[in-house]
PDB file of N, CA and C in Angstrom:
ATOM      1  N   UNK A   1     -47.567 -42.227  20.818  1.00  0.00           N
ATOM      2  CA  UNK A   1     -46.285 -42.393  20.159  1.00  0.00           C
ATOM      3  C   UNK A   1     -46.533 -42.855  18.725  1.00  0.00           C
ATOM      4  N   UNK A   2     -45.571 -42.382  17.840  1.00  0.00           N
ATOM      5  CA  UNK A   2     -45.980 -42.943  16.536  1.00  0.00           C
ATOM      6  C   UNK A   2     -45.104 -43.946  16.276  1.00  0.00           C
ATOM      7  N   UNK A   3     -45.393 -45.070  15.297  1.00  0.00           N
ATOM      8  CA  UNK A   3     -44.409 -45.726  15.227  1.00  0.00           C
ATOM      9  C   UNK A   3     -45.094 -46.426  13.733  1.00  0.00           C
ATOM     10  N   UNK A   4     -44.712 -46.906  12.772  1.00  0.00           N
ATOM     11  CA  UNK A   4     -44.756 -47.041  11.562  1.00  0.00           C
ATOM     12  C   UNK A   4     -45.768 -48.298  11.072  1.00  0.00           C
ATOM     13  N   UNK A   5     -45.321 -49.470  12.298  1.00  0.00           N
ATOM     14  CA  UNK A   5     -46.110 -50.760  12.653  1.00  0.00           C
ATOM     15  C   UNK A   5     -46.176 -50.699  14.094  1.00  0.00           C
ATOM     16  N   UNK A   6     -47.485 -50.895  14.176  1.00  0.00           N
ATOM     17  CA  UNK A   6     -47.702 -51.220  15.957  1.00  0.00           C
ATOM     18  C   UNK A   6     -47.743 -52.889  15.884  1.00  0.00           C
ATOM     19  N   UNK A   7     -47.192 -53.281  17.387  1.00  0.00           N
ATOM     20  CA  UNK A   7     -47.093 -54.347  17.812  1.00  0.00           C
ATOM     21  C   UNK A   7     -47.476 -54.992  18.842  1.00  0.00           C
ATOM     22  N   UNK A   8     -49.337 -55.009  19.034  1.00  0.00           N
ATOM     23  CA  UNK A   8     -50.264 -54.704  20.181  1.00  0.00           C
ATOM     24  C   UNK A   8     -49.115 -55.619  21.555  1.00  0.00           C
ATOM     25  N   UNK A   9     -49.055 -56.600  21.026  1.00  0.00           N
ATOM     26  CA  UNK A   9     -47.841 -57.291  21.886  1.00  0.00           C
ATOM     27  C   UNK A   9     -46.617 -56.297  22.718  1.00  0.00           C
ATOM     28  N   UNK A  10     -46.197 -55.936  21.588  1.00  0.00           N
ATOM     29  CA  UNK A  10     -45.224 -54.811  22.347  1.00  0.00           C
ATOM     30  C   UNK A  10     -45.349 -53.554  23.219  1.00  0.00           C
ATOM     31  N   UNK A  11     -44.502 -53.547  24.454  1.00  0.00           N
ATOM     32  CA  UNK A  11     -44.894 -52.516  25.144  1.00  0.00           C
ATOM     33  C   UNK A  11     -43.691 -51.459  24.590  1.00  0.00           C
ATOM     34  N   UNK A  12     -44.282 -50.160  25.604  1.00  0.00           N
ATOM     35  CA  UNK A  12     -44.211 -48.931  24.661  1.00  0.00           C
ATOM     36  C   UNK A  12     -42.321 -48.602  24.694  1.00  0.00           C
ATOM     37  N   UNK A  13     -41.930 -49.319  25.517  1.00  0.00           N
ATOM     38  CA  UNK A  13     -40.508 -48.410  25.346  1.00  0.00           C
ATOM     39  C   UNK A  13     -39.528 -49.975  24.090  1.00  0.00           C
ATOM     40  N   UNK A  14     -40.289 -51.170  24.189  1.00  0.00           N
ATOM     41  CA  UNK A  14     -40.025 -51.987  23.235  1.00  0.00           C
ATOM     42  C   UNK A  14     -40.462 -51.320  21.454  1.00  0.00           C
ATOM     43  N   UNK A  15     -41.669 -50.194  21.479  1.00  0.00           N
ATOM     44  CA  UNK A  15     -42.020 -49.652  20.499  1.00  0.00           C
ATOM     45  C   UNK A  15     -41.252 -49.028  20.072  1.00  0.00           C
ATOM     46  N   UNK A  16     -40.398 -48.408  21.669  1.00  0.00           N
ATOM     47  CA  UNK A  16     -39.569 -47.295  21.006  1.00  0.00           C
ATOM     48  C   UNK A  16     -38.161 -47.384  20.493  1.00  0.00           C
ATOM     49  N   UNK A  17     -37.785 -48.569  20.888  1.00  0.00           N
ATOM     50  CA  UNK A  17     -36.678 -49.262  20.747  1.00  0.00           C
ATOM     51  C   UNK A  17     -36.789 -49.250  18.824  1.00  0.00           C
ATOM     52  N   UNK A  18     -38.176 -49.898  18.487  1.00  0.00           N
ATOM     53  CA  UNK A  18     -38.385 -50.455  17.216  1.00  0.00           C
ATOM     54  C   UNK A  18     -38.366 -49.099  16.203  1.00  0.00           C
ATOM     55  N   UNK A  19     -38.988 -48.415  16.644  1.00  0.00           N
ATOM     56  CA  UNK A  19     -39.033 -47.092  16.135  1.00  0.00           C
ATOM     57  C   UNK A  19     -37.093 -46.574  15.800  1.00  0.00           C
ATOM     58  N   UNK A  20     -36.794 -46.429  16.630  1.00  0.00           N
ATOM     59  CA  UNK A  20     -35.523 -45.329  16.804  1.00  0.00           C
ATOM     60  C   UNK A  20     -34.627 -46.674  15.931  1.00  0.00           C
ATOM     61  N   UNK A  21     -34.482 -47.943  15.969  1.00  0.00           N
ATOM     62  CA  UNK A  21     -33.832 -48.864  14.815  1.00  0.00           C
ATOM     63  C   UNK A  21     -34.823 -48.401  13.693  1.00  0.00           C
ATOM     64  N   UNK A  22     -35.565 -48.170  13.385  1.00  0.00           N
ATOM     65  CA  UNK A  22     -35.967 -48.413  11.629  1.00  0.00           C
ATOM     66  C   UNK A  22     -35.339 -47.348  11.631  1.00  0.00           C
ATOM     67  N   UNK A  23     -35.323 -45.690  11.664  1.00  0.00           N
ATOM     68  CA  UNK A  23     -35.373 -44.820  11.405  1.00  0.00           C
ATOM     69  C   UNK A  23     -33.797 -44.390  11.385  1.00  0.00           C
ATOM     70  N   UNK A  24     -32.902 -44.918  12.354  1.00  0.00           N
ATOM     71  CA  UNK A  24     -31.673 -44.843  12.010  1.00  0.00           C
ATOM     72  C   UNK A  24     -30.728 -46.173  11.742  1.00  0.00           C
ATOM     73  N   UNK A  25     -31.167 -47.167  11.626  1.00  0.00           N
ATOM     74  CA  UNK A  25     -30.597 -48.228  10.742  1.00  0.00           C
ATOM     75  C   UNK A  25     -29.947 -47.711   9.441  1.00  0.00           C
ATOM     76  N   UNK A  26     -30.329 -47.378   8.535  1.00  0.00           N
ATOM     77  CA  UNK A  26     -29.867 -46.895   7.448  1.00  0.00           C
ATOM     78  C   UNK A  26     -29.041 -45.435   7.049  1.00  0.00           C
ATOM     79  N   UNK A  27     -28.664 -45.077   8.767  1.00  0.00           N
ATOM     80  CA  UNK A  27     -27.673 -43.804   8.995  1.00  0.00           C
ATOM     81  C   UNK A  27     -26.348 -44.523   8.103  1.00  0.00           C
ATOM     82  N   UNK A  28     -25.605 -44.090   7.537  1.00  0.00           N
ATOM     83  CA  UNK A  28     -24.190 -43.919   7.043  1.00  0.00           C
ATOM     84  C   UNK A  28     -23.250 -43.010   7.547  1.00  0.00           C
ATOM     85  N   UNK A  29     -22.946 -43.797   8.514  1.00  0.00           N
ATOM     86  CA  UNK A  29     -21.720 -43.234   9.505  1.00  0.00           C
ATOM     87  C   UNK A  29     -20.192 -43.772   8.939  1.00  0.00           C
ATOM     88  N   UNK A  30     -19.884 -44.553   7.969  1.00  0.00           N
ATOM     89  CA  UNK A  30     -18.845 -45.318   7.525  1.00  0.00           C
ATOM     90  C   UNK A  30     -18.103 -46.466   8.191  1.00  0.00           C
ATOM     91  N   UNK A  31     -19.521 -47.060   8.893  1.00  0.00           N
ATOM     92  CA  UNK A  31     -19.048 -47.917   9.598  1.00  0.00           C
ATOM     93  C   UNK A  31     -20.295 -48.697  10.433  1.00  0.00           C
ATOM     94  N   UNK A  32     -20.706 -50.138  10.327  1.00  0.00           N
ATOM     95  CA  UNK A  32     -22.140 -50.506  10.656  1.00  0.00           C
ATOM     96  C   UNK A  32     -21.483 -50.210  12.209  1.00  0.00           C
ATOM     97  N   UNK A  33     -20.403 -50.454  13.105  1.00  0.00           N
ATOM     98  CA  UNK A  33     -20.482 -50.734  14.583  1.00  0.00           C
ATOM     99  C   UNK A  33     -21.266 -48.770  14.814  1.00  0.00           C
ATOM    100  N   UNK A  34     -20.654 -48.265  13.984  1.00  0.00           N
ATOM    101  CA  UNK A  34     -21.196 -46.483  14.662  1.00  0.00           C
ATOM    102  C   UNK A  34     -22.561 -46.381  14.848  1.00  0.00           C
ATOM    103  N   UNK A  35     -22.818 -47.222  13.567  1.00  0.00           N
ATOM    104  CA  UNK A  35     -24.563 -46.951  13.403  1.00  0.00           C
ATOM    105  C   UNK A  35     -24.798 -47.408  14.365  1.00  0.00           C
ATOM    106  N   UNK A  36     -24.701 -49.102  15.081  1.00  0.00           N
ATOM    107  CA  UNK A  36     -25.661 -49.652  15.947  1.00  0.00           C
ATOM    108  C   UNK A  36     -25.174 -48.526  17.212  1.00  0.00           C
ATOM    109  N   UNK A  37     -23.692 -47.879  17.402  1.00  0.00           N
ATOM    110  CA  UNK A  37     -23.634 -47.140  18.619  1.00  0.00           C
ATOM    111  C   UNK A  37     -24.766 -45.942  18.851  1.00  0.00           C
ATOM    112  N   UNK A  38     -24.816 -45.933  17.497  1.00  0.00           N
ATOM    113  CA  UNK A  38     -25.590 -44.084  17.737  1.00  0.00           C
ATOM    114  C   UNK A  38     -26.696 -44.836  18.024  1.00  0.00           C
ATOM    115  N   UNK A  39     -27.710 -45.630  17.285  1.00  0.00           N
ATOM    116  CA  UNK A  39     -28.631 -46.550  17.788  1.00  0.00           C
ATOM    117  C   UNK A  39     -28.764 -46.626  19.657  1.00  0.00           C
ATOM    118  N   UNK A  40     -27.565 -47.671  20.376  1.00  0.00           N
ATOM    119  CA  UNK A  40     -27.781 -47.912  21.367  1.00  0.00           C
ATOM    120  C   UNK A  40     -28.325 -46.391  22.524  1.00  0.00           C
ATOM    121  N   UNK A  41     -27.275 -45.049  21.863  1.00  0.00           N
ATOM    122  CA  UNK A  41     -27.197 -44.272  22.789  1.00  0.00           C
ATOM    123  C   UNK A  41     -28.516 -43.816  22.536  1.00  0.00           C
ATOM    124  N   UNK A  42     -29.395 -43.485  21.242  1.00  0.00           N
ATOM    125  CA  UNK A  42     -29.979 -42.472  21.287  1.00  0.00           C
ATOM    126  C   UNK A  42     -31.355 -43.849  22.141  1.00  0.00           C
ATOM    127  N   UNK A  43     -31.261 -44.628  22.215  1.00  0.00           N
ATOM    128  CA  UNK A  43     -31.888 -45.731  23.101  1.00  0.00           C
ATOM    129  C   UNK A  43     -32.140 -45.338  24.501  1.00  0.00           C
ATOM    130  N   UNK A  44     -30.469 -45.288  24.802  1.00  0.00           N
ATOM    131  CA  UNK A  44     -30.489 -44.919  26.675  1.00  0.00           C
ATOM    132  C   UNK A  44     -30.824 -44.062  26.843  1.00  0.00           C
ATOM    133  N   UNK A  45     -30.768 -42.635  25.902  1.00  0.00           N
ATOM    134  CA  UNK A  45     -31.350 -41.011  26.036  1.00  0.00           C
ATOM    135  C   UNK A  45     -32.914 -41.274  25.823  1.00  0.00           C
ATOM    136  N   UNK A  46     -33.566 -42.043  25.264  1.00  0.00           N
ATOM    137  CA  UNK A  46     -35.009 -41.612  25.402  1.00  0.00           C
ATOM    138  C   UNK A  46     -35.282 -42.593  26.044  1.00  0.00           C
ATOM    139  N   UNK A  47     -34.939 -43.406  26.999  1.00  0.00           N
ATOM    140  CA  UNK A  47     -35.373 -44.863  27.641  1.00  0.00           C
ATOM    141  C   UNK A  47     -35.413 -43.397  29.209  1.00  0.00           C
ATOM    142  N   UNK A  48     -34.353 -42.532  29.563  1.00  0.00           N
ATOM    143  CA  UNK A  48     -34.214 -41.620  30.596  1.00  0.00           C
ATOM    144  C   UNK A  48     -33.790 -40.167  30.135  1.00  0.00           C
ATOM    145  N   UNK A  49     -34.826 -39.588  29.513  1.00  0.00           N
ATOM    146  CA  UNK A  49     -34.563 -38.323  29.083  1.00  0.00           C
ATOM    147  C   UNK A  49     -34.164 -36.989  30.046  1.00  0.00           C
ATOM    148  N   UNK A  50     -34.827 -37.511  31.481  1.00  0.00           N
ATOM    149  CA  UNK A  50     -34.298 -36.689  32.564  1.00  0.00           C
ATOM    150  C   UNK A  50     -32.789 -36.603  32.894  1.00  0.00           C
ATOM    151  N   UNK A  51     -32.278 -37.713  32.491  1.00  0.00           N
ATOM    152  CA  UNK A  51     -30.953 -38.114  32.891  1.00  0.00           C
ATOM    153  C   UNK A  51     -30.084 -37.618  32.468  1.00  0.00           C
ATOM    154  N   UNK A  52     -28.719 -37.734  33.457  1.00  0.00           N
ATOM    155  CA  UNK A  52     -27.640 -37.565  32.912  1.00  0.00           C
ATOM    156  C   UNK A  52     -26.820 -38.477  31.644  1.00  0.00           C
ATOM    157  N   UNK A  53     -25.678 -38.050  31.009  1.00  0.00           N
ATOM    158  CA  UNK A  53     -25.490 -39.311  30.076  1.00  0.00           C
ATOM    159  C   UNK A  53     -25.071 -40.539  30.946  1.00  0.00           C
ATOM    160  N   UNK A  54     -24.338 -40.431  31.961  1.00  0.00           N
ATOM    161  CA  UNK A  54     -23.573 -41.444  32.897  1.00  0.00           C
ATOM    162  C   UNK A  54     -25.113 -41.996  33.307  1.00  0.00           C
ATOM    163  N   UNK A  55     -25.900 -41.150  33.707  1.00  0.00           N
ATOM    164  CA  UNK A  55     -27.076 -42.110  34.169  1.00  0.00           C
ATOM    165  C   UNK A  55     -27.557 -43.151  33.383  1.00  0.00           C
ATOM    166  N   UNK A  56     -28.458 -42.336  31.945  1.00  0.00           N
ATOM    167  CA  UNK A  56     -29.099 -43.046  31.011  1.00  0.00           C
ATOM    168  C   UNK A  56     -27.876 -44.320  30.284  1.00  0.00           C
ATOM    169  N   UNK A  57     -26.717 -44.147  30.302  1.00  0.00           N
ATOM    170  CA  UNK A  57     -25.744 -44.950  29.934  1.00  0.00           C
ATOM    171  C   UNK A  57     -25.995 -46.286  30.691  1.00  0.00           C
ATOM    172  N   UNK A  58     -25.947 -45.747  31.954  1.00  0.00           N
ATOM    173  CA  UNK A  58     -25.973 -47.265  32.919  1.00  0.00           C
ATOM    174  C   UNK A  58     -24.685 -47.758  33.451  1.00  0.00           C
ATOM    175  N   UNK A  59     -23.228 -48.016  32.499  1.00  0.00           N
ATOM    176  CA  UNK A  59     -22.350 -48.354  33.088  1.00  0.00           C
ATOM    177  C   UNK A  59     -21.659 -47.221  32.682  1.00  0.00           C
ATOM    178  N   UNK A  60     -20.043 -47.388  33.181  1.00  0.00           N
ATOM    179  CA  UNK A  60     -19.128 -46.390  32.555  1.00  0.00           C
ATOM    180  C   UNK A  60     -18.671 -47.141  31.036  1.00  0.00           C
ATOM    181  N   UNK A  61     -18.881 -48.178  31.101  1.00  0.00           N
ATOM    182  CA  UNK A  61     -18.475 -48.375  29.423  1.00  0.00           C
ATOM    183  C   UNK A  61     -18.957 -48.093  28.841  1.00  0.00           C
ATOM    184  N   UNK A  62     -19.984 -47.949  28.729  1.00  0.00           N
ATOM    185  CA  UNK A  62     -21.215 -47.082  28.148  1.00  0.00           C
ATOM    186  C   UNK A  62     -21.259 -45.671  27.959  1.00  0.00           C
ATOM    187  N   UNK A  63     -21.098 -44.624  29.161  1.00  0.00           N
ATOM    188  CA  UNK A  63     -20.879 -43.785  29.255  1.00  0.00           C
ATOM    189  C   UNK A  63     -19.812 -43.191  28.235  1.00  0.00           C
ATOM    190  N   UNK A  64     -18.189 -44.203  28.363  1.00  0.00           N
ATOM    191  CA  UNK A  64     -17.569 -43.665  27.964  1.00  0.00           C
ATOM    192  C   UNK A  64     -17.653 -43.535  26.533  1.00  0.00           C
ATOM    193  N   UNK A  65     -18.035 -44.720  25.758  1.00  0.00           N
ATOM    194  CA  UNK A  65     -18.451 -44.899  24.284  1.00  0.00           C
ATOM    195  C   UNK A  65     -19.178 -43.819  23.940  1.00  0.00           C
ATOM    196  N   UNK A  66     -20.487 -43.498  24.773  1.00  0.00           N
ATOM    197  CA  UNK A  66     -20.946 -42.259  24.310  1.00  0.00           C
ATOM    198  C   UNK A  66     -20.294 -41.135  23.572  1.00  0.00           C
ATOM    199  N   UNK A  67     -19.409 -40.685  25.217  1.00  0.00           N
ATOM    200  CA  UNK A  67     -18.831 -39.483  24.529  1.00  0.00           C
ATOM    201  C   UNK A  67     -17.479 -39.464  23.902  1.00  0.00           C
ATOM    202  N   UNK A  68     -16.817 -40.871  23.850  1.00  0.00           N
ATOM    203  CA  UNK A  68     -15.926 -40.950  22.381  1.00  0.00           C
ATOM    204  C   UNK A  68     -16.830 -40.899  21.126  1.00  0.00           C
ATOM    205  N   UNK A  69     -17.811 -41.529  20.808  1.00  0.00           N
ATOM    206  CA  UNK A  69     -18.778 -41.466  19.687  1.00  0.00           C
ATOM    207  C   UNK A  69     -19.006 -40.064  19.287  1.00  0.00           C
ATOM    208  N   UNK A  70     -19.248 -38.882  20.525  1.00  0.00           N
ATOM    209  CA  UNK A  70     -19.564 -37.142  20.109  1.00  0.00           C
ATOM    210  C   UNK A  70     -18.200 -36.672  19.553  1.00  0.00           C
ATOM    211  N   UNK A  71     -17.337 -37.620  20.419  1.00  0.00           N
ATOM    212  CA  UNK A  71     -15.785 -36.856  19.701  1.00  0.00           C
ATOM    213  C   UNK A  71     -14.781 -36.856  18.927  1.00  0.00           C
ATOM    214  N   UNK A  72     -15.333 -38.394  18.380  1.00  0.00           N
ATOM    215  CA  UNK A  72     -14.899 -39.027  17.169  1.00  0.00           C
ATOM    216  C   UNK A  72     -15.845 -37.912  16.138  1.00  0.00           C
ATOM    217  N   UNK A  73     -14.836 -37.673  14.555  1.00  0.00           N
ATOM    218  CA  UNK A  73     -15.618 -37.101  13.332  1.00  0.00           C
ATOM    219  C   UNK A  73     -16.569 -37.963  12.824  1.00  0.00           C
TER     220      UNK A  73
END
């Protein structure tokens, strides 16, 4: 996995966590709560890439934020 700083401490899906915040932290969605959303989801999608969104989501609040977030402009 690549990741910009390794953190021998850190394990790999904590890497990936760190990774997927640097790289979209500084998205401009017009709004910091969107950013950290797109953040959380694209989190649960590579934490369970097999998954469904309801799966990788975990709850339905989750779930549902998701796909208001795809259907919001």
């Amino acid at each position: 996995m690549y990741c910009l700083y390794e953190d021998p401490e850190a394990s790999q899906s904590q890497q990936m966590e760190q990774w997927i915040t640097q790289e979209l932290e500084r998205t401009e969605l017009g709004d910091t709560r969107r950013t950290k959303g797109l953040i959380k989801i694209v989190e649960n999608l590579s934490a369970k890439p097999e998954a469904s969104i309801p799966q990788a989501s975990g709850t339905w609040d989750e779930t549902k934020a998701t796909y208001d977030f795809w259907d919001s402009p």
